[in-house]
C-alpha atoms as a PDB file:
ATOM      1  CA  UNK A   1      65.368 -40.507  -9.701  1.00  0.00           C
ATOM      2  CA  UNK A   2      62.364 -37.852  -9.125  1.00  0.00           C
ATOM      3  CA  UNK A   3      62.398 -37.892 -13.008  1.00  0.00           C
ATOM      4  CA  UNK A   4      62.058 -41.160 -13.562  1.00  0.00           C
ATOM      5  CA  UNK A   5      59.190 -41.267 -10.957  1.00  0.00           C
ATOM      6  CA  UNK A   6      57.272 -38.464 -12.596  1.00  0.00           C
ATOM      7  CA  UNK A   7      57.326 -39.455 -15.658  1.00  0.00           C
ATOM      8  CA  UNK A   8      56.470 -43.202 -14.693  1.00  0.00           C
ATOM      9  CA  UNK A   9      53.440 -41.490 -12.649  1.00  0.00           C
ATOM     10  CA  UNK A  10      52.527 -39.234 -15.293  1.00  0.00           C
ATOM     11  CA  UNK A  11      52.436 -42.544 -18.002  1.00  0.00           C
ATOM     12  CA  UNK A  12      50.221 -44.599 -15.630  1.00  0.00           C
ATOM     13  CA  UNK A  13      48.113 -41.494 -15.124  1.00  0.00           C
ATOM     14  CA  UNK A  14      47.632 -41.246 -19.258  1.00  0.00           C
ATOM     15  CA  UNK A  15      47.363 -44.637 -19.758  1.00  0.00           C
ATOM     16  CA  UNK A  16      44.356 -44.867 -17.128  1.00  0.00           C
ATOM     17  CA  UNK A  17      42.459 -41.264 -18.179  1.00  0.00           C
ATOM     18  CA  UNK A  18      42.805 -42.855 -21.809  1.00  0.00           C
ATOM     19  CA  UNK A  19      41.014 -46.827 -20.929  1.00  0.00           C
ATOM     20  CA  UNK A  20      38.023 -44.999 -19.007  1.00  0.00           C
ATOM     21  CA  UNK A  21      37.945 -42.594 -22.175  1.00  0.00           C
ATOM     22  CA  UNK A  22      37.928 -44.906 -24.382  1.00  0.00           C
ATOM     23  CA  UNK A  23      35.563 -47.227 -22.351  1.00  0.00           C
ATOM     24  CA  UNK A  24      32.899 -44.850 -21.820  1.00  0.00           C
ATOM     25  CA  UNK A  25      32.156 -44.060 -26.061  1.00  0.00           C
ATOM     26  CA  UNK A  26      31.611 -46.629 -27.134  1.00  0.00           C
ATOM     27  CA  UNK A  27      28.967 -48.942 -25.381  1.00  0.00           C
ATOM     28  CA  UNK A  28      26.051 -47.765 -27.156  1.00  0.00           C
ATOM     29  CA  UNK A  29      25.638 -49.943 -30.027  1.00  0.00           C
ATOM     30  CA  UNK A  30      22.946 -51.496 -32.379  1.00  0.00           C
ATOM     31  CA  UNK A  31      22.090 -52.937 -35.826  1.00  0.00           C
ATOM     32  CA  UNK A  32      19.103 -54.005 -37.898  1.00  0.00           C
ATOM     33  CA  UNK A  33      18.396 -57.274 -37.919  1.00  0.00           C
ATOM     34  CA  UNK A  34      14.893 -57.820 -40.215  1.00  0.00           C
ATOM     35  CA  UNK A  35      15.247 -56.652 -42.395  1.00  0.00           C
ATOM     36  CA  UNK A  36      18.656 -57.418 -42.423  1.00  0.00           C
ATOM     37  CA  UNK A  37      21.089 -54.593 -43.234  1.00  0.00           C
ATOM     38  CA  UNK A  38      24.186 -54.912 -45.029  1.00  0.00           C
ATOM     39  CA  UNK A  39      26.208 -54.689 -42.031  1.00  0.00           C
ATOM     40  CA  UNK A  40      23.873 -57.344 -40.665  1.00  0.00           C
ATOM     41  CA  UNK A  41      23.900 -59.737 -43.764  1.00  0.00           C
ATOM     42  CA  UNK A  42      27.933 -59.537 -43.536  1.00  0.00           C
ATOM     43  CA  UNK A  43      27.914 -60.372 -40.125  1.00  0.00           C
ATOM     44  CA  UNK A  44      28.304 -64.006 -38.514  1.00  0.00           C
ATOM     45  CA  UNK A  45      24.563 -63.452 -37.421  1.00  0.00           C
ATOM     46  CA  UNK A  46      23.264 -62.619 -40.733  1.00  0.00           C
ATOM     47  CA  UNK A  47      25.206 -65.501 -42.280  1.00  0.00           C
ATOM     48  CA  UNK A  48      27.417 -63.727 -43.956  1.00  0.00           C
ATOM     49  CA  UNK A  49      25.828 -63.455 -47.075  1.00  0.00           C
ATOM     50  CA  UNK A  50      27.277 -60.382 -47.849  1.00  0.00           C
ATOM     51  CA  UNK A  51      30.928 -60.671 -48.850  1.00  0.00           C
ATOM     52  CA  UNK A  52      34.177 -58.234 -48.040  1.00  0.00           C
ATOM     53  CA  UNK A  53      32.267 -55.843 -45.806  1.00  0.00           C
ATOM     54  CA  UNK A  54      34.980 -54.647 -43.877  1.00  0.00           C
ATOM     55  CA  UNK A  55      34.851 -53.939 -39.889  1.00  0.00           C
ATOM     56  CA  UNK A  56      30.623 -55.107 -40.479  1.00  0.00           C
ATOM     57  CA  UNK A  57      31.932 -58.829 -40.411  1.00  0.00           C
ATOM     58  CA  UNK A  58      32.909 -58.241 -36.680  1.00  0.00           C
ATOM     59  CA  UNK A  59      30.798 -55.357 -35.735  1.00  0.00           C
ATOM     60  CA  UNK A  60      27.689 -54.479 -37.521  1.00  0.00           C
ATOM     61  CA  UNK A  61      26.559 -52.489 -34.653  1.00  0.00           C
ATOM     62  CA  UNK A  62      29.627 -49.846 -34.965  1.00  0.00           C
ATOM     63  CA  UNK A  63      28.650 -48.063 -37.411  1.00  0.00           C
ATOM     64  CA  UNK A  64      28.518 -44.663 -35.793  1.00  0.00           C
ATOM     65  CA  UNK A  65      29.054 -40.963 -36.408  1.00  0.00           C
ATOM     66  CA  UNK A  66      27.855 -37.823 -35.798  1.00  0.00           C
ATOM     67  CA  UNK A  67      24.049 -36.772 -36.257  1.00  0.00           C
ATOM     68  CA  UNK A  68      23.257 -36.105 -39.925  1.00  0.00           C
ATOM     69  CA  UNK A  69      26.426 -37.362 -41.270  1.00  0.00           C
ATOM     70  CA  UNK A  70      24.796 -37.782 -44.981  1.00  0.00           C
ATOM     71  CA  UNK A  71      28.254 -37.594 -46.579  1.00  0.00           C
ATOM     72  CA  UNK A  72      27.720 -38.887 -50.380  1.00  0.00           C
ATOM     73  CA  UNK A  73      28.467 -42.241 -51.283  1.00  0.00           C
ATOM     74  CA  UNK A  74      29.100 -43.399 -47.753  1.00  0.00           C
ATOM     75  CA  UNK A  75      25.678 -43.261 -46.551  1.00  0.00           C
ATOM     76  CA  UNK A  76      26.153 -47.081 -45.454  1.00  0.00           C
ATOM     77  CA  UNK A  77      29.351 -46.632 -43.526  1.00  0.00           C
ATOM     78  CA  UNK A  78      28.462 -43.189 -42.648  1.00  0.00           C
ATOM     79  CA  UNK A  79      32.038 -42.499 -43.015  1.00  0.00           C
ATOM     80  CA  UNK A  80      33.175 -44.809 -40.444  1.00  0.00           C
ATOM     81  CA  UNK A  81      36.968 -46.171 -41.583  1.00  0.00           C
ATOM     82  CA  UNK A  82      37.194 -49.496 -41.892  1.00  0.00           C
ATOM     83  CA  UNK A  83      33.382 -49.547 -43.213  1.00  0.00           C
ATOM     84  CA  UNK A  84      33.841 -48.275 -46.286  1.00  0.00           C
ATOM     85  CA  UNK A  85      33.410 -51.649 -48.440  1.00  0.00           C
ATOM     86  CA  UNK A  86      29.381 -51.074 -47.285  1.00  0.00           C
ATOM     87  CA  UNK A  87      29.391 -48.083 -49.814  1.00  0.00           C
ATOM     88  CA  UNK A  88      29.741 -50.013 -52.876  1.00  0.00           C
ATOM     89  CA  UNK A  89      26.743 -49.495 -54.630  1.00  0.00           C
ATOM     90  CA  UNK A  90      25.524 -51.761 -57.458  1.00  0.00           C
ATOM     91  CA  UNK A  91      22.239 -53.050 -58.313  1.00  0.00           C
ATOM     92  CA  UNK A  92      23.266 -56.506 -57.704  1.00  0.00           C
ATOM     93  CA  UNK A  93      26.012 -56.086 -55.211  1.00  0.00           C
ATOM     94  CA  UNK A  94      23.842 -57.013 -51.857  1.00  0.00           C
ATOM     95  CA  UNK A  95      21.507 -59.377 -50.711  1.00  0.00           C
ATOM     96  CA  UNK A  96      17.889 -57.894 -50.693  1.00  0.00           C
ATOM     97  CA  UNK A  97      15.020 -59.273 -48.528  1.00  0.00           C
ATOM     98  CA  UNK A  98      11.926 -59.423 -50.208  1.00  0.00           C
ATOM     99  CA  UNK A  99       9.460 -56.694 -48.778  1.00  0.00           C
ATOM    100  CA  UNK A 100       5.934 -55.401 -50.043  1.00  0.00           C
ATOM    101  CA  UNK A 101       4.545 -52.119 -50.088  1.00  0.00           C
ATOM    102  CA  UNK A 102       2.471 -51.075 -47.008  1.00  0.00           C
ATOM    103  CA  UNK A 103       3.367 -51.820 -43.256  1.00  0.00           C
ATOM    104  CA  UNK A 104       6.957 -53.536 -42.237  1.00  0.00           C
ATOM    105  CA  UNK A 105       8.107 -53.981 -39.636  1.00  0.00           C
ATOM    106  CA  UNK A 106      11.925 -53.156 -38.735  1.00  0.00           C
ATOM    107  CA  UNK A 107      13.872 -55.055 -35.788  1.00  0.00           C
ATOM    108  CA  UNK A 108      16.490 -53.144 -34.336  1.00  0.00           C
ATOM    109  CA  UNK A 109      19.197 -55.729 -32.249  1.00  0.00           C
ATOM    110  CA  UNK A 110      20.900 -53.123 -29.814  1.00  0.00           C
ATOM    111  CA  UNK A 111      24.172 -54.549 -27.632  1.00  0.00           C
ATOM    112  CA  UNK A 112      23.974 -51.614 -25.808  1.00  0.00           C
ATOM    113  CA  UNK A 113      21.051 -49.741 -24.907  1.00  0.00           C
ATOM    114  CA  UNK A 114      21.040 -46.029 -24.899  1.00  0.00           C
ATOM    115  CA  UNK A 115      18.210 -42.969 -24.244  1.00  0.00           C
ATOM    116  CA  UNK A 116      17.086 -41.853 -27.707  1.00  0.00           C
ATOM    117  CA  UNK A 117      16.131 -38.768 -29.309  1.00  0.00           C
ATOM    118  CA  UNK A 118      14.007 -40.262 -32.709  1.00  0.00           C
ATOM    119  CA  UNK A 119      14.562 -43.412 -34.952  1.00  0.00           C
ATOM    120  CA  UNK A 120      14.367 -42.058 -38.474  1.00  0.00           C
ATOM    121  CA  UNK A 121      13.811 -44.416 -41.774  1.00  0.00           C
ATOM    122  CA  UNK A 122      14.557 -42.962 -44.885  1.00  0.00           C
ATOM    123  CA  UNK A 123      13.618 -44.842 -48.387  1.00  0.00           C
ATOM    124  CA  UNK A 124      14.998 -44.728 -52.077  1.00  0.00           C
ATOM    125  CA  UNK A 125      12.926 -42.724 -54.106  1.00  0.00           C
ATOM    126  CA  UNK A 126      11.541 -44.268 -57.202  1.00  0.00           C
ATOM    127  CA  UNK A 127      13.380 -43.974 -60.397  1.00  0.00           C
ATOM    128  CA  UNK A 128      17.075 -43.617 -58.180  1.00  0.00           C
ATOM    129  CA  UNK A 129      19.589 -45.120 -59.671  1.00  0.00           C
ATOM    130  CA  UNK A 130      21.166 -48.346 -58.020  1.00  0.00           C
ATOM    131  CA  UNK A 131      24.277 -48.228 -59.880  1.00  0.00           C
ATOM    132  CA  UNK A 132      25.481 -44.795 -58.444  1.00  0.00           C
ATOM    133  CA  UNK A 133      26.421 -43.717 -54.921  1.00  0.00           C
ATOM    134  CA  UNK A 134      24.063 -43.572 -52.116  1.00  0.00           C
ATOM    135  CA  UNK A 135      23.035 -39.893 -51.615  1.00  0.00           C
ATOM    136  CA  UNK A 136      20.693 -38.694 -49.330  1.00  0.00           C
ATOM    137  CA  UNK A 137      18.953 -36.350 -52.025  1.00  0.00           C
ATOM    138  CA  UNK A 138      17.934 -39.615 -53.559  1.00  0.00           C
ATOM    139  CA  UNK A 139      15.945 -41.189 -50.331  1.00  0.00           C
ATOM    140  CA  UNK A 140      12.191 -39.578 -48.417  1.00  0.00           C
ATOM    141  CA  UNK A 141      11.869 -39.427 -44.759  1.00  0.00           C
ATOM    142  CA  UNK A 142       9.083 -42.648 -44.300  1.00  0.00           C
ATOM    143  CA  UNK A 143       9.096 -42.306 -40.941  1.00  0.00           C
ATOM    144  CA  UNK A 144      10.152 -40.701 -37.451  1.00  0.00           C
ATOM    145  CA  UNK A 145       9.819 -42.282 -34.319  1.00  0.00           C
ATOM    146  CA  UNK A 146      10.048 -39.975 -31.295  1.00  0.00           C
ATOM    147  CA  UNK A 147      11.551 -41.781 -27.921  1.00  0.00           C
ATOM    148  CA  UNK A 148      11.737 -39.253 -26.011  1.00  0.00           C
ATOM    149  CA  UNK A 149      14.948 -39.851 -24.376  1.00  0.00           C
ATOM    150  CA  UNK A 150      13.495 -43.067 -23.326  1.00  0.00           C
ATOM    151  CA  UNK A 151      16.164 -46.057 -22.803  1.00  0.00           C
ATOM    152  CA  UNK A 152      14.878 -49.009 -25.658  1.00  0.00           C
ATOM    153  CA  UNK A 153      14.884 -52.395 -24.592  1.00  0.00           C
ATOM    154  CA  UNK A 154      17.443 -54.726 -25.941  1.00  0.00           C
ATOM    155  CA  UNK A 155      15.323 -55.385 -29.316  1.00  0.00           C
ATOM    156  CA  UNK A 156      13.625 -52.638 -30.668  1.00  0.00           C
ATOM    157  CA  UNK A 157      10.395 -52.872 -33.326  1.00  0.00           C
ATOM    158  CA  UNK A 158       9.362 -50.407 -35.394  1.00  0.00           C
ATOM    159  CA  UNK A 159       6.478 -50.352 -38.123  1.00  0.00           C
ATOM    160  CA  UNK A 160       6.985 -47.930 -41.005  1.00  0.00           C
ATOM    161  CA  UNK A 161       5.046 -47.550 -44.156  1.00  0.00           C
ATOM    162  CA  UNK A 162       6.349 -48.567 -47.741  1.00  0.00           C
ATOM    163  CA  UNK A 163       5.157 -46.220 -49.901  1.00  0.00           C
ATOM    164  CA  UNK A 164       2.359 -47.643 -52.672  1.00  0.00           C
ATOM    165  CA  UNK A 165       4.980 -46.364 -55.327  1.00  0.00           C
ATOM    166  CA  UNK A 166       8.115 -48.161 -54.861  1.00  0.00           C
ATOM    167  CA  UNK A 167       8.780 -51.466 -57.054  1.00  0.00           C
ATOM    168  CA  UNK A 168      11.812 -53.552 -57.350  1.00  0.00           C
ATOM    169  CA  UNK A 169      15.148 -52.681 -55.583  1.00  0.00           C
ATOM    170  CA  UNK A 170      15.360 -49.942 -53.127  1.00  0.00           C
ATOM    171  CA  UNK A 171      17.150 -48.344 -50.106  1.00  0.00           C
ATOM    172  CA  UNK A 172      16.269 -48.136 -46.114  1.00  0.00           C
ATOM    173  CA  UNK A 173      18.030 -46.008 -44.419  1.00  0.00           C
ATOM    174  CA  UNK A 174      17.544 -46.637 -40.695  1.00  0.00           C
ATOM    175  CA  UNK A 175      19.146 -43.852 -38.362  1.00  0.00           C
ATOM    176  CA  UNK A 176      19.019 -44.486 -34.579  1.00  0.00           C
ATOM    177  CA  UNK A 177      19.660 -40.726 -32.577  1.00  0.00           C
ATOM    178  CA  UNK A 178      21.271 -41.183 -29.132  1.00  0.00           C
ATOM    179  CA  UNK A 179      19.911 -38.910 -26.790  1.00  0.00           C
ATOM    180  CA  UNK A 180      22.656 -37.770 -24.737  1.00  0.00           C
ATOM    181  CA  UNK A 181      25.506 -37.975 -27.152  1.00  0.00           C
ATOM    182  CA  UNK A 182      25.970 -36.020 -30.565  1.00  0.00           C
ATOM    183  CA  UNK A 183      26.204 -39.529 -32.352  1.00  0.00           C
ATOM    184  CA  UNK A 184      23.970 -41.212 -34.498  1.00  0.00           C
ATOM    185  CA  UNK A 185      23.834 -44.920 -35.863  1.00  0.00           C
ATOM    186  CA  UNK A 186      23.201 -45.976 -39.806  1.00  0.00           C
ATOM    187  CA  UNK A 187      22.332 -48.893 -41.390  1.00  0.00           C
ATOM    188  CA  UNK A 188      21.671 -49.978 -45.236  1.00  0.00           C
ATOM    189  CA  UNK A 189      18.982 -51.740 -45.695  1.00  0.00           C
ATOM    190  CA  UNK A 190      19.091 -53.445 -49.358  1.00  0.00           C
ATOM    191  CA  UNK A 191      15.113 -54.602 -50.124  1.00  0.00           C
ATOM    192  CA  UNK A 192      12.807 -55.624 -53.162  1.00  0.00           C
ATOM    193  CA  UNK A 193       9.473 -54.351 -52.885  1.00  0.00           C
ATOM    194  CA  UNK A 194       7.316 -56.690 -54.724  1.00  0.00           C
END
């Protein structure tokens, strides 16, 4: 009888210690919504213009990982299973919002706000090829916003600069740094620069 007590204890105990675990990672979430990323344009918000995206169709703001996971042809999932269909990488695979070169401005949606560290945006460089896997060699830092371990407000707006040189298709890489976690989120934003 004691045995069956303790372990019925010790099962309740597990069970509970595992749903606050597993409630407390992951509430920090976010994706970018204009330009829309592929996540995004998968999603029932972006219209789902994007087809067979995986997890993205349900949660475009998952995509999380550690800090400066730049793994090689998963840029876009970041190596987050059940992502994986956002690393197929063809130059007429996505749907690419028409951007110029100059100021844009990028709209973060975040369901869960969290204190940040930076916001950094990384961009093709020109002459990469679209028809190979994403690789982080093949983007430039465009921009870093420092937050400061501020918390952002539900929608977040940046302004970077496209550079003068870019033409046609092309690559944002938007990286959101939590503050007080090792985690990062990534999004793929597809774009031609006209």
């Amino acid at each position: 009888m004691k045995k069956t007590v303790l372990k019925a204890v010790l099962s309740l105990s597990l069970l509970a210690g595992g749903l606050f675990f597993s409630s407390t990672v992951t509430h920090a979430h976010g994706y970018v919504s204009s330009p829309g990323s592929r996540a995004y344009f998968g999603s029932a918000a972006g219209g789902k213009v994007n087809k067979n995206v995986g997890r993205a169709e349900w949660e475009p703001q998952s995509i999380e990982a550690t800090k400066n996971t730049f793994i090689t042809g998963k840029l876009a999932s970041a190596g987050v299973s059940g992502f994986d269909p956002l690393d197929e990488q063809t130059a007429d695979r996505w749907f690419k919002s028409d951007i110029t070169t100059g100021p844009l401005a990028i709209n973060w949606t975040l369901t869960a706000r969290h204190r940040t560290s930076t916001w950094n945006y990384y961009m093709t460089k020109q002459g990469w090829n679209p028809n190979q896997p994403l690789d982080i060699k093949n983007f430039d830092l465009i921009a870093t916003v420092d937050d400061n371990a501020a918390i952002p407000e539900a929608s977040v707006k940046h302004t970077v600069t496209v550079p003068s040189d870019r033409k046609g298709y092309h690559v944002i890489y938007a990286v959101w740094n939590v503050y007080d976690t090792t985690n990062a989120f990534y999004q793929a934003i597809d774009v031609n620069v006209k």
